[in-house]
Structures are given as C-alpha cells and as structure tokens.
Protein backbone atom coordinates (compact mmCIF):
# COMPACT_ATOMS: atom_id res chain seq x y z
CA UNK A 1 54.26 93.03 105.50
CA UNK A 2 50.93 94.56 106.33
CA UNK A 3 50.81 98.04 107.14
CA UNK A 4 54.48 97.80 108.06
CA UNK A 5 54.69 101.26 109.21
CA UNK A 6 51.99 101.03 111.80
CA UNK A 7 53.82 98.12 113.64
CA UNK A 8 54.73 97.89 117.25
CA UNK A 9 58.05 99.32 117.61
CA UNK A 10 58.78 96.52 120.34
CA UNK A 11 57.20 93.52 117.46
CA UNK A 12 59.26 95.00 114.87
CA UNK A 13 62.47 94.50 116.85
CA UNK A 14 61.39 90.78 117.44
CA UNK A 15 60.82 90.33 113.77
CA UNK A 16 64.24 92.22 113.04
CA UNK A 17 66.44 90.13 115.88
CA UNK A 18 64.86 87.18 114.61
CA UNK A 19 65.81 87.47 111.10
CA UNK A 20 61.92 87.72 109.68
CA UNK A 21 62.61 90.89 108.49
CA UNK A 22 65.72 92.81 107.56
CA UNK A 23 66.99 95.84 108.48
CA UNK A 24 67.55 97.15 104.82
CA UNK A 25 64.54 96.04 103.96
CA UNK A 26 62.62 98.09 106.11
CA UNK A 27 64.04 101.31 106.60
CA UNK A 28 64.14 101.69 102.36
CA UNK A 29 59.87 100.63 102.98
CA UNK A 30 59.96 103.20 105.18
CA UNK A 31 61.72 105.77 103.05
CA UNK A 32 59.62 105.22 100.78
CA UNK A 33 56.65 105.95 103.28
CA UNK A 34 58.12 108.95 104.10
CA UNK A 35 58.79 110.11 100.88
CA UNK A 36 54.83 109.39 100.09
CA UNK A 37 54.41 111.72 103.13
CA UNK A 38 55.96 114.74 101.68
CA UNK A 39 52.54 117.00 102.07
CA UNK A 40 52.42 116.59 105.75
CA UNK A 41 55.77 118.24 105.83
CA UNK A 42 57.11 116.58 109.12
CA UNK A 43 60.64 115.93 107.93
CA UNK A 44 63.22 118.90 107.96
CA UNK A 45 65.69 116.03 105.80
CA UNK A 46 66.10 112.76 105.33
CA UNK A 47 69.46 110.96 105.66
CA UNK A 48 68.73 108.19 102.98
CA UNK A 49 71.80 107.10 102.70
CA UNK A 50 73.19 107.15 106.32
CA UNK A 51 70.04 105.13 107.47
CA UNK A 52 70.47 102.45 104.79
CA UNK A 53 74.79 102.45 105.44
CA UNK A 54 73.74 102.08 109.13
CA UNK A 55 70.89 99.31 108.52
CA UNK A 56 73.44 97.59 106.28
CA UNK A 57 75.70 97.12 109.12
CA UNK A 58 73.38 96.01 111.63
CA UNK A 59 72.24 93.35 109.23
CA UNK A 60 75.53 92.41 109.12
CA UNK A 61 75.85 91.93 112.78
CA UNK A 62 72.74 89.82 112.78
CA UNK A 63 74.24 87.49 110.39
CA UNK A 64 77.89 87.31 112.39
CA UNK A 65 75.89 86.07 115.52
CA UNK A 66 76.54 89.19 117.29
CA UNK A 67 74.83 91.09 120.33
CA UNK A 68 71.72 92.78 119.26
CA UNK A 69 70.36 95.92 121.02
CA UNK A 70 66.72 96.39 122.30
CA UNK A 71 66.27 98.44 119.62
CA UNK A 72 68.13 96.72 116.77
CA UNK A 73 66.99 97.83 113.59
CA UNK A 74 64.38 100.68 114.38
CA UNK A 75 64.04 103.59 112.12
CA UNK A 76 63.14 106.21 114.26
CA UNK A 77 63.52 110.46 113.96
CA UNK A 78 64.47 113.15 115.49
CA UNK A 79 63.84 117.11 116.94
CA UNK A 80 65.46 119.14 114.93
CA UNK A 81 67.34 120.54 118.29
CA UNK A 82 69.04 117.41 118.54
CA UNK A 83 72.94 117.18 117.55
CA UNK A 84 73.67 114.27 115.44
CA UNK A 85 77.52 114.31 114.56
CA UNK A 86 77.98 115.27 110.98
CA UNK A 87 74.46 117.28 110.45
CA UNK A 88 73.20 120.60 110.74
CA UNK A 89 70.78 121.48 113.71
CA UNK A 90 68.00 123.89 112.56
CA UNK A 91 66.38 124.63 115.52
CA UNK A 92 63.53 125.71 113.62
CA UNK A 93 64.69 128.41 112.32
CA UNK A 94 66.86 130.92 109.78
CA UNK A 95 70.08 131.37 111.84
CA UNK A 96 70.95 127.64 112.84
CA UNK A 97 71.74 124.40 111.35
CA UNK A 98 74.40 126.18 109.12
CA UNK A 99 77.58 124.52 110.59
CA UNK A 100 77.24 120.44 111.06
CA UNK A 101 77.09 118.59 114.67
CA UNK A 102 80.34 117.65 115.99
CA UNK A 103 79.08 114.95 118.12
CA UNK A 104 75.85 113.35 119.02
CA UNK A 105 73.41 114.17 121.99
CA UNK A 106 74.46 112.05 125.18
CA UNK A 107 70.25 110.91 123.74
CA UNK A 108 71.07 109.58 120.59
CA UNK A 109 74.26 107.48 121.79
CA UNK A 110 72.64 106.11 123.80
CA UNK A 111 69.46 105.00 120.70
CA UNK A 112 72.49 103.79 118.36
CA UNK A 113 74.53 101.88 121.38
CA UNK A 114 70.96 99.57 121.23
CA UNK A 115 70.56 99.70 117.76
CA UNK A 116 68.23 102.22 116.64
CA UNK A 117 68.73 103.71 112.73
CA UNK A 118 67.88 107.77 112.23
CA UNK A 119 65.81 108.33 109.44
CA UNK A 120 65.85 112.25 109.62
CA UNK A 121 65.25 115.59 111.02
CA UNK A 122 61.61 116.29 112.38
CA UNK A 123 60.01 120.05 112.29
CA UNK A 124 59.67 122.17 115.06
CA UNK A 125 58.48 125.98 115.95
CA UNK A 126 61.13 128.23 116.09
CA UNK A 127 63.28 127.87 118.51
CA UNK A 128 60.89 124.90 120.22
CA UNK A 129 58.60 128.24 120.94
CA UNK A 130 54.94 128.52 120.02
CA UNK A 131 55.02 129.10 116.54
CA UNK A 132 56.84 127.89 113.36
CA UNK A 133 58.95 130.51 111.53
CA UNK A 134 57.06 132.26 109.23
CA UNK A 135 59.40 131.26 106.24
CA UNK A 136 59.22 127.87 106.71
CA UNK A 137 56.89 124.94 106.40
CA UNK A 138 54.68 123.74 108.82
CA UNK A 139 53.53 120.14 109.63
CA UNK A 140 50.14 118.94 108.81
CA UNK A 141 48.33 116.96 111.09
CA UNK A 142 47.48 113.61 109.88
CA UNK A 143 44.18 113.62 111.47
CA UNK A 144 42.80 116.39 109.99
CA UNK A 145 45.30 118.63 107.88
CA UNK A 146 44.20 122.25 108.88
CA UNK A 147 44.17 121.29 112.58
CA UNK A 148 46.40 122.28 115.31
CA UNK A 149 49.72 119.57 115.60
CA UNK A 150 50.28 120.66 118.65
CA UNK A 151 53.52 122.63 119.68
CA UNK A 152 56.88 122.65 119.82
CA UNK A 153 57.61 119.16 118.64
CA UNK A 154 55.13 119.16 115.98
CA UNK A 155 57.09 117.15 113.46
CA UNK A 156 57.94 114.34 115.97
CA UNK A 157 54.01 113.94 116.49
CA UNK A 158 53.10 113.95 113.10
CA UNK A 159 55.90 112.00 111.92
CA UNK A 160 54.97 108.85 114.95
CA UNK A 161 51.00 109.22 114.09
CA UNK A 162 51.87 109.02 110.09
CA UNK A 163 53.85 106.10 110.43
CA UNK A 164 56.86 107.56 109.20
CA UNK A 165 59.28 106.08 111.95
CA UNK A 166 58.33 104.01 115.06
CA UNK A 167 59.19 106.79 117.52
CA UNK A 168 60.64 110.29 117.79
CA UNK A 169 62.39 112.03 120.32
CA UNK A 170 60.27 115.50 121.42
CA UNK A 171 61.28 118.01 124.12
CA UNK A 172 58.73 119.93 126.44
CA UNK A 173 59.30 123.01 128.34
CA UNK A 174 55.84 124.16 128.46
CA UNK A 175 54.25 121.10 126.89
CA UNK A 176 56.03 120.76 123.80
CA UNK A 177 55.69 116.34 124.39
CA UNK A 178 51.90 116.69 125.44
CA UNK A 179 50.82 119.17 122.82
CA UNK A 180 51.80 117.23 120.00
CA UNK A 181 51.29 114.03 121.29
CA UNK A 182 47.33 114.97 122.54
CA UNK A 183 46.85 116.86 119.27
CA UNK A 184 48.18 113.81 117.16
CA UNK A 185 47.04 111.40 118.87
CA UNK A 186 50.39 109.36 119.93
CA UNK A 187 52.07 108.87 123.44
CA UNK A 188 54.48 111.04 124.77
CA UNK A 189 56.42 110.85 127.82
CA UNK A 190 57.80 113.98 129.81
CA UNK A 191 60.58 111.91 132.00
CA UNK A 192 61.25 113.29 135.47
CA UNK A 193 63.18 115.99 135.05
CA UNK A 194 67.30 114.75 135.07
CA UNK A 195 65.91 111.30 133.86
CA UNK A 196 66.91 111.95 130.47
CA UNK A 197 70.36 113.97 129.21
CA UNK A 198 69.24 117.04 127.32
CA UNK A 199 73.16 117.60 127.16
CA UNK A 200 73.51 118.11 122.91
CA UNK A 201 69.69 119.69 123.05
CA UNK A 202 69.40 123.37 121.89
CA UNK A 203 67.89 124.77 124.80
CA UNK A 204 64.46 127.33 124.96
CA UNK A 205 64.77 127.24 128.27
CA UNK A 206 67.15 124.90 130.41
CA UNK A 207 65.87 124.48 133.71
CA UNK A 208 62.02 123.61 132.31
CA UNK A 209 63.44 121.89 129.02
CA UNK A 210 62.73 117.84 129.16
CA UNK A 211 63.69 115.31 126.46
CA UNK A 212 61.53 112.40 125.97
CA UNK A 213 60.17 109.70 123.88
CA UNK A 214 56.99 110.15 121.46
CA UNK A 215 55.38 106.68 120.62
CA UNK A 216 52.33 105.27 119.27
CA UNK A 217 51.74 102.99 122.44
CA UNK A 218 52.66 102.43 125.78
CA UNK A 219 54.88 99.60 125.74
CA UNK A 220 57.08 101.49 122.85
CA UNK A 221 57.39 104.40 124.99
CA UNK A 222 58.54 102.66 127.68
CA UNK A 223 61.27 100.25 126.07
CA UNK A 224 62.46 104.05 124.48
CA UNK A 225 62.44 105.26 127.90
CA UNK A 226 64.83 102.35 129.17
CA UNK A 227 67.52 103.05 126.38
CA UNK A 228 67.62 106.90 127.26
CA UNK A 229 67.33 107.15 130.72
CA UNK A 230 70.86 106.91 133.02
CA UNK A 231 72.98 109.56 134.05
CA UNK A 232 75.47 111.98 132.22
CA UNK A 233 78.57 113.17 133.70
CA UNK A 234 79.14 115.69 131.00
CA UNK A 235 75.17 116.72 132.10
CA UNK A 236 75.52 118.76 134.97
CA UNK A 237 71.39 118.70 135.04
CA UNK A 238 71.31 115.12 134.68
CA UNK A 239 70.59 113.51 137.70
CA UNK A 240 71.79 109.96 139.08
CA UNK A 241 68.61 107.63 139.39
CA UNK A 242 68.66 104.18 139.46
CA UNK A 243 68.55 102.22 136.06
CA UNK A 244 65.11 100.08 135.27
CA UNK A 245 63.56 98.53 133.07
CA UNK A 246 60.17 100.31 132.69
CA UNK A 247 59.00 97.20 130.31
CA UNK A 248 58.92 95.09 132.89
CA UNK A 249 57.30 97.04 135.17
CA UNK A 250 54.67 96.92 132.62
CA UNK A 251 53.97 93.15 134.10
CA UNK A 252 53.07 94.36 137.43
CA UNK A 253 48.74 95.17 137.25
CA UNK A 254 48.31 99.00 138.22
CA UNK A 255 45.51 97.16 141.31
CA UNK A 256 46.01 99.04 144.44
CA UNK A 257 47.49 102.03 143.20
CA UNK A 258 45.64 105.52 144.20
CA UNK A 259 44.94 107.76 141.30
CA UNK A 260 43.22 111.34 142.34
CA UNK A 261 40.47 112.40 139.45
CA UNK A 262 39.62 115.90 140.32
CA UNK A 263 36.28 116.44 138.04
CA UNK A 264 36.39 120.03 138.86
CA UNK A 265 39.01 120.82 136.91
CA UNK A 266 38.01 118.81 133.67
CA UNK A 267 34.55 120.88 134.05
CA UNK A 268 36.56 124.65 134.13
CA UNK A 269 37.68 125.72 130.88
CA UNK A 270 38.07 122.35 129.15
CA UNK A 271 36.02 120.94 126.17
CA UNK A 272 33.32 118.82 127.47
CA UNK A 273 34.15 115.58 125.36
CA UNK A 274 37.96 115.68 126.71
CA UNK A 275 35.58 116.01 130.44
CA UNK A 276 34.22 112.68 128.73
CA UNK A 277 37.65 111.27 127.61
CA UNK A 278 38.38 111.68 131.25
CA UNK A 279 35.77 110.11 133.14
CA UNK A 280 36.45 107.41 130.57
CA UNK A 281 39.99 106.85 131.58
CA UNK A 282 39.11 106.84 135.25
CA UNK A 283 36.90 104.17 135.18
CA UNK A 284 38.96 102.01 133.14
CA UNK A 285 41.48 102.64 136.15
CA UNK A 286 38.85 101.89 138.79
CA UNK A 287 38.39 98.39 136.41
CA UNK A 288 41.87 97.84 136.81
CA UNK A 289 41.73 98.07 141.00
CA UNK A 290 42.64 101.37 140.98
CA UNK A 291 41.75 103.64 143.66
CA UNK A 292 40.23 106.83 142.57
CA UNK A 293 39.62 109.80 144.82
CA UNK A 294 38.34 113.70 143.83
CA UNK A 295 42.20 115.31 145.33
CA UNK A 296 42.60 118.09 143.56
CA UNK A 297 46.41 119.17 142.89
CA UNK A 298 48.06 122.35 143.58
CA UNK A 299 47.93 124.47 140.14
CA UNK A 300 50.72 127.38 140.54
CA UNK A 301 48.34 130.65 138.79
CA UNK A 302 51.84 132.53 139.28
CA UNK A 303 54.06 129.81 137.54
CA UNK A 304 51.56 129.44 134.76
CA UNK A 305 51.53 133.54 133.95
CA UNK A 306 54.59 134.00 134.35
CA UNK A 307 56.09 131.08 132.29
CA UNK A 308 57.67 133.39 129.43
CA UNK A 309 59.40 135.08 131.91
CA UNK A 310 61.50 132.53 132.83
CA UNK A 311 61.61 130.87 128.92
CA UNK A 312 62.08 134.36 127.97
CA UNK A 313 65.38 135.33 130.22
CA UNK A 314 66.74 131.80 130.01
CA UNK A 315 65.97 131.88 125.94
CA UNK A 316 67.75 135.26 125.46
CA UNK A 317 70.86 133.15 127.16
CA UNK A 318 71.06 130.45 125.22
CA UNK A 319 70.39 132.79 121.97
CA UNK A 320 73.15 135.90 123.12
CA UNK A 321 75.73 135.03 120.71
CA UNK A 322 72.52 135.42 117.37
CA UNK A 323 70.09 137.93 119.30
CA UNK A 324 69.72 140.47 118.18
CA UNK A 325 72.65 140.60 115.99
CA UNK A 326 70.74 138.43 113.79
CA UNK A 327 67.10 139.85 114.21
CA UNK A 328 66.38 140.01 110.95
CA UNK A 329 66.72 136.38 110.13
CA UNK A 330 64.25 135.47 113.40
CA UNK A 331 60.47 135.35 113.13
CA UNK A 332 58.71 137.89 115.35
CA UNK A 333 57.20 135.00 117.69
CA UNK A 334 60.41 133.89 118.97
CA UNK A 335 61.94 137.55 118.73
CA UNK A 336 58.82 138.90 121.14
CA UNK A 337 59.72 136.35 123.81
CA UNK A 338 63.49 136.88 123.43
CA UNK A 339 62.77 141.06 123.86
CA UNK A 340 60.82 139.93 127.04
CA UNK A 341 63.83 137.82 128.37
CA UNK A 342 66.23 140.74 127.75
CA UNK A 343 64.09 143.49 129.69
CA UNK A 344 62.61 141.13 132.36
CA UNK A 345 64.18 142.13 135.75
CA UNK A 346 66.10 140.35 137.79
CA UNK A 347 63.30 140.80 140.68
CA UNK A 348 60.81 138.81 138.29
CA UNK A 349 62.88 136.07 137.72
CA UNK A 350 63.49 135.11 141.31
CA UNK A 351 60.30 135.49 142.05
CA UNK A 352 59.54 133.02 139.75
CA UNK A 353 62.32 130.76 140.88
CA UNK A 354 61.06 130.91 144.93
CA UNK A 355 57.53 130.12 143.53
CA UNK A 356 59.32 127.20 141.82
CA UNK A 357 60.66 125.81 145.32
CA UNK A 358 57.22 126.61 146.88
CA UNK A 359 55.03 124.63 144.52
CA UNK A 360 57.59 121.63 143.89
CA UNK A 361 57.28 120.99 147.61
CA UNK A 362 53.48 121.54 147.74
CA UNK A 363 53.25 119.33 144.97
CA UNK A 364 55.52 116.36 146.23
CA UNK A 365 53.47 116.81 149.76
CA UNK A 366 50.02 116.12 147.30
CA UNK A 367 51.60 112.96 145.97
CA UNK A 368 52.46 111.49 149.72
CA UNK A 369 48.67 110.78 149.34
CA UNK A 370 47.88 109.57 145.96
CA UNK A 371 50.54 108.10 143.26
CA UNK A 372 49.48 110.31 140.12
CA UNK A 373 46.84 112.54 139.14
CA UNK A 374 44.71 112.53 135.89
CA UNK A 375 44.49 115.49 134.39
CA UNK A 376 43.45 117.03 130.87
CA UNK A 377 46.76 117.45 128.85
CA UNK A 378 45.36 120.48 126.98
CA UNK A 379 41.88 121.91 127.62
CA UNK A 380 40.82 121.84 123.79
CA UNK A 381 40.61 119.62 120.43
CA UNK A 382 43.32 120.13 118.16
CA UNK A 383 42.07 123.80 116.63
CA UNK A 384 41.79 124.90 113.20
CA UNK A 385 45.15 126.56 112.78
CA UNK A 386 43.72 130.02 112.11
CA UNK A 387 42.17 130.28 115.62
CA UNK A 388 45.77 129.32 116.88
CA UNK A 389 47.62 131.33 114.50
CA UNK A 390 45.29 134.49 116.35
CA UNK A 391 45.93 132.69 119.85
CA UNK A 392 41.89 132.42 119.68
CA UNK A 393 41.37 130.41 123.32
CA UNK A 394 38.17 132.46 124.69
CA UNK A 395 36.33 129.90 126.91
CA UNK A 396 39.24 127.59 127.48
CA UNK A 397 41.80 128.28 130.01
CA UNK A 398 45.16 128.90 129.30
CA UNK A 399 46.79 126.02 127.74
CA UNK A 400 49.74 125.89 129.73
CA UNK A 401 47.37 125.00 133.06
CA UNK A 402 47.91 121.58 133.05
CA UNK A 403 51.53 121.33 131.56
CA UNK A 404 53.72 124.07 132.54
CA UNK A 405 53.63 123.45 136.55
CA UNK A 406 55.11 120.78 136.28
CA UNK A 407 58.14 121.77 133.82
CA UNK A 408 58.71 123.88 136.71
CA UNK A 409 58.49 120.79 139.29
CA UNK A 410 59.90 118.44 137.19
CA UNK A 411 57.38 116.07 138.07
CA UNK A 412 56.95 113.06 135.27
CA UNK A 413 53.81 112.73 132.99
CA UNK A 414 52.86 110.82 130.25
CA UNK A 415 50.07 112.01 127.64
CA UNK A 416 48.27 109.06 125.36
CA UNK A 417 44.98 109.37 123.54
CA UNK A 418 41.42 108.46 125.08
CA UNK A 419 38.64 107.64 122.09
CA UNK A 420 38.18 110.40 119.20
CA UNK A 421 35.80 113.48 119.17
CA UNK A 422 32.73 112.81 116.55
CA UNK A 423 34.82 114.75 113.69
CA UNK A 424 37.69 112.07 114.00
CA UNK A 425 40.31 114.15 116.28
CA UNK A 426 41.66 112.64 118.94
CA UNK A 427 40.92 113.19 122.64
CA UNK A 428 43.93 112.79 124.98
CA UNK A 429 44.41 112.32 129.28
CA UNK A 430 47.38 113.10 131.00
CA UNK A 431 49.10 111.05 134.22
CA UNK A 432 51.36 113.41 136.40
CA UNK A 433 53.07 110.98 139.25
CA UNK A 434 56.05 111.46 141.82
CA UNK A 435 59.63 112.19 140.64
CA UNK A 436 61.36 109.16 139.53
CA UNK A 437 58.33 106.97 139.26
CA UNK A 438 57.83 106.59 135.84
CA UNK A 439 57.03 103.00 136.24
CA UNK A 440 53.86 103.34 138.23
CA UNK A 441 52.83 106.01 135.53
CA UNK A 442 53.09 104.13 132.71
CA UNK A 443 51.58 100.66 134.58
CA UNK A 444 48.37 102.98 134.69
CA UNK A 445 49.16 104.69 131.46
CA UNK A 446 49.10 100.82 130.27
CA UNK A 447 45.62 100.19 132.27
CA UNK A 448 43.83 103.41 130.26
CA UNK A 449 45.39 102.09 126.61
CA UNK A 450 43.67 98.73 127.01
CA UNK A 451 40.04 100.47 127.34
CA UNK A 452 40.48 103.10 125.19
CA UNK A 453 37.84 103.49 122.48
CA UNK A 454 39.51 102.59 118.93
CA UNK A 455 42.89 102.34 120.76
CA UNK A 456 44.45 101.03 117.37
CA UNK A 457 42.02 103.39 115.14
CA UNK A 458 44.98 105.37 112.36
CA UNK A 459 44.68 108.64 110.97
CA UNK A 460 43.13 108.83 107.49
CA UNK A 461 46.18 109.89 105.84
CA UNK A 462 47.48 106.38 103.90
C-alpha cells in the first residue's frame, strides 16, 4: 500500500470494512511508522500491544459478519490529558500520569464504540499551557524541525501531519487546536463549546477548555466530529444538541452562504503571505457562490489581555490538590500562571466573566448577518523556536487575537491550511460560525480545501 500512512482516514475505513486491508496489518505498518518517527518526538508512549490485541479483535468481527463502526479499524492518538482506562495521564508534566486511568474519557468511548484503535499518548506543554516542561522532550515539526508546532496540542499536530495515526484528539482553550493545526499544517476543529464531552479531560481551564478532532482533511474531521459529538449526562458542561451527521452535510455546495472577509484585520499585525493565504481562501469561496462582505467581527481587547486571568484562577483549581505542594516538580511556565491564578482577585475574575456575557451576545448579534467569518488563525509562520522560547512577537499582534474570543464565546471554528510560504511552512485560515453550526463551517471549510495550493503537498519528513 502506497504511502499507507498518508491515506484518507474515511478511504482507509472503506478498505478496512471491505476486507482489502486488515486491521493487524495496518496498525503494526503504522507502528512501525511511528517507531521510524522517534526524532520528531510526538509520542509520550506507545501501546503496541493493546493496539494490535484491539485490531486483532476487530478483525475478528469483520470475519464473523458483524456490525462495523464508522471508524472500524483506525489507528488514531491521543492528548496526553485524555484518560484511557488502564494508563497513566501525563498532562505534560512531572507530577501526573503516576497512577493509571480508571476509566476512559466520555471522548474515547465514544472512538472505540465505532471502532477506532489507540496507538498512543501524544505530547503536550505542560499542563496544555504555553510551553513544554523544561525536562521533557519537545515535538519537532515535520515541516521544518526547529520551527514552532504550535501550542498546547503539539504532539497531536505533529503526530496527524507525520502520518503517524489518521487523526488525534487536541484540546484548545486559547488555541491549543488552531496553533498546532496552522503551524503543522493539518485541520483542526474547535467544536461549539458543549458539542464535545471534555468529561475525563485534565482541565487548564474548564469553562474555555474544548476537545476536538485534528485531521489531515476536511472530510476526516468531520466523520471524527460525528463519532464524538452527543451529550453527556455525567458532563454537566456538555450540552444537549441535536445529533448529525456532518459528512453528509458535506454534500450540500456552500452557494448562497454569506461569509464576512474583513481585510483590515489580515493587514494589522499579521504576516503579509497569511494576508495572501487569505484573500486566497475568499475567492475560492466567492467561486463556490459564496457571498463575501468586508463585516468586521467584534474582537474583545479585554478578553484577549486578560485571558491568563481566567486560565490562571481556574488552573490553580483544577491543580490545588499538587500546587504548590509540588512546586518543585512544575516548570516555571505553568508555575507563573498558576501564582497569577492564586493572587488574582475575585473583582478581576468577574470582570472577566461579565465581559464574557457582553461579547458572546455581541458576537451572536454579528452572525444574525453573515454565517462565519474568515479570519487569520495565528498572525505569524510557524517561528523558529528560539524567538518563541523568548515570546519574540514584535510586529505581530498578540497571538491569542483571533483564537481566544471565542474560547470565551464558545463559538465553533475550524483551522485548515491555505498554500505554503516560499520556505515550505504552511499558511493556515480560520472559519468562526454560529454555535451549533458546525455543518455550514465545514461545507465552506470543504469549498477552501478544494482550491488550496498543494492541498495534498506532505511534509519532507519520510
């Protein structure tokens, strides 16, 4: 099989239910693939021998005549913040993943119940903050290897761009999805907020966190987004909306729809060929029957300052029972923002939270008039990692402008790369739509994929 690990995650289940391909068969190729990919340090572990047990049985099912999932067969990975009965969850760190799992995320029941193998644990920065912990390793971007991979689900980008597994799970509460995804060049999908359980999740900061699917094209992401959307009762967060298939709604042309392209804000702080990248994906909306217009969004300057506040405060919570007891054994990233949550006052934080209420409805009142916006997903090429390790963003503004809001919102987006930058790294666009309408985003997330320059182009890493 050619290139194997680049398939389509939604061919490779065809060739799997069909019987072309086995289920052993390919997760040991792609152990093998993974195992080849050892420098770009995306796996925390790899559960060899519960991926082949697991791919065992579901060849086994094939052969009995039995139901097959819409994932049946599918190696895929995940955050290291995600519970998976049996194994340890690191969190990124020095002070978790000591005791193992008892039970799965709500998330990954839901991937197995269609038939969907684990390979492994996937990197992330500490604590899904903004940096890795200083004792461990750090992915390397496939693209180019002392670039930025994008934060906090670094591993789950590199891992999908690499070809290591046909899909990762990623969270975002500042961007932690779009980072990685623009930086690696993949899609990734920040669901509505309540779409997707993050019940089993290690939280950085609940009430902004997100769980969603990271993909190497549209229709993956949205067959992914099928299995793991529905609601949780155990989830008090998760919220009840109607189930859908968002592959289908992949059949229905994007013509008609109004998409707002506000060129001011791609011309303000943001690299001139992601401006490009931009105008690019507009008009291959407008060549779809799209109907463009300049609206420009509301962008919360309070919401976007005063982010760590509320990650910080909410952070300290879910880390009281390790912080600071356990100070020693955290880097001093994650320790800064937890010393912030623990002397923020309670004034600050309410602020935040009426600011919260304030944009959300500002924001839902923008999208009575259009049915997304495209924006930038970060307002810079994936960096050389010493100007990130020194947080070196003069000229650019502040890389949570086009993410964060809408953590805050909860407002759905999905990130994809838009052509490549002359040194081979890959430009990315960003579609923010209503709550709950994931399907019209990724109809026009579809639309932009089909023009996109080298749309199928791989990294250089074999």
């Amino acid at each position: 099989m050619s290139a194997f690990h680049y398939q389509s995650l939604v061919d490779t289940v065809d060739a799997l239910r069909s019987g072309h391909l086995s289920a052993v068969s390919l997760v040991r190729q792609m152990l093998r693939r993974c195992q080849h990919a050892e420098a770009l340090s995306a796996f925390v572990s790899l559960d060899a021998e519960g991926a082949l047990a697991r791919a065992t049985a579901l060849d086994a099912q094939r052969a009995a005549g039995q139901p097959l999932g819409r994932l049946h067969g599918i190696p895929l990975a995940l955050k290291d913040l995600v519970d998976q009965k049996g194994l340890p969850t690191g969190v990124g760190g020095r002070v978790h993943g000591v005791a193992p799992a008892a039970e799965h995320a709500p998330a990954l029941k839901r991937l197995l119940a269609e038939g969907a193998i684990v390979l492994g644990k996937l990197r992330l920065t500490e604590g899904a903050y903004s940096q890795h912990h200083p004792d461990l390793p750090t992915p390397r971007n496939p693209w180019a290897p002392e670039h930025w991979t994008g934060v906090s689900s670094s591993g789950s980008g590199v891992a999908t761009a690499a070809g290591l597994c046909f899909g990762a799970l990623g969270t975002d509460t500042g961007g932690s999805i779009r980072f990685p995804s623009a930086a690696c060049g993949v899609v990734g999908l920040k669901p509505t907020f309540g779409r997707v359980s993050t019940a089993g999740v290690f939280p950085l900061a609940s009430s902004l966190d997100h769980l969603g699917p990271m993909t190497r094209s549209v229709r993956d992401g949205a067959r992914l987004l099928t299995v793991l959307s529905g609601p949780e009762a155990g989830d008090p967060r998760s919220a009840p909306f109607p189930e859908e298939d968002f592959e289908a709604a992949l059949r229905q042309p994007p013509a008609g729809l109004r998409v707002a392209f506000p060129e001011g804000l791609w011309q303000r702080g943001v690299d001139a060929r992601l401006g490009e990248a931009g105008a690019g994906a507009a008009g291959a909306l407008a060549g779809a029957g799209v109907h463009l217009s300049a609206a420009a969004p509301p962008l919360s300057a309070a919401l976007i300052e005063g982010w760590s506040v509320t990650a910080g405060v909410e952070a300290a919570l879910a880390h009281e029972k390790t912080f600071p007891a356990k100070r020693a054994h955290y880097g001093p990233v994650l320790a800064a923002l937890l010393d912030l949550g623990h002397r923020a006052s309670a004034q600050a934080y309410a602020r935040l939270e009426q600011e919260r209420v304030a944009y959300t409805c500002a924001l839902d009142r923008f999208f009575e008039k259009v049915d997304a916006v495209l924006l930038p997903a970060m307002p810079f090429l994936p960096l050389p990692l010493d100007a990130m390790d020194a947080l070196a963003f003069e000229g650019y503004a502040d890389p949570l402008t086009f993410t964060a809001p809408f953590n805050y919102s909860g407002h759905p987006s999905i990130t994809l790369p838009f052509g490549f930058s002359a040194e081979g790294l890959p430009c990315a666009v960003q579609l923010v739509g209503r709550r709950g309408e994931e399907s019209i985003l990724l109809r026009l997330a579809a639309a932009c994929e089909a023009q996109a320059p080298e749309h199928d182009r791989r990294p250089p890493f074999p």
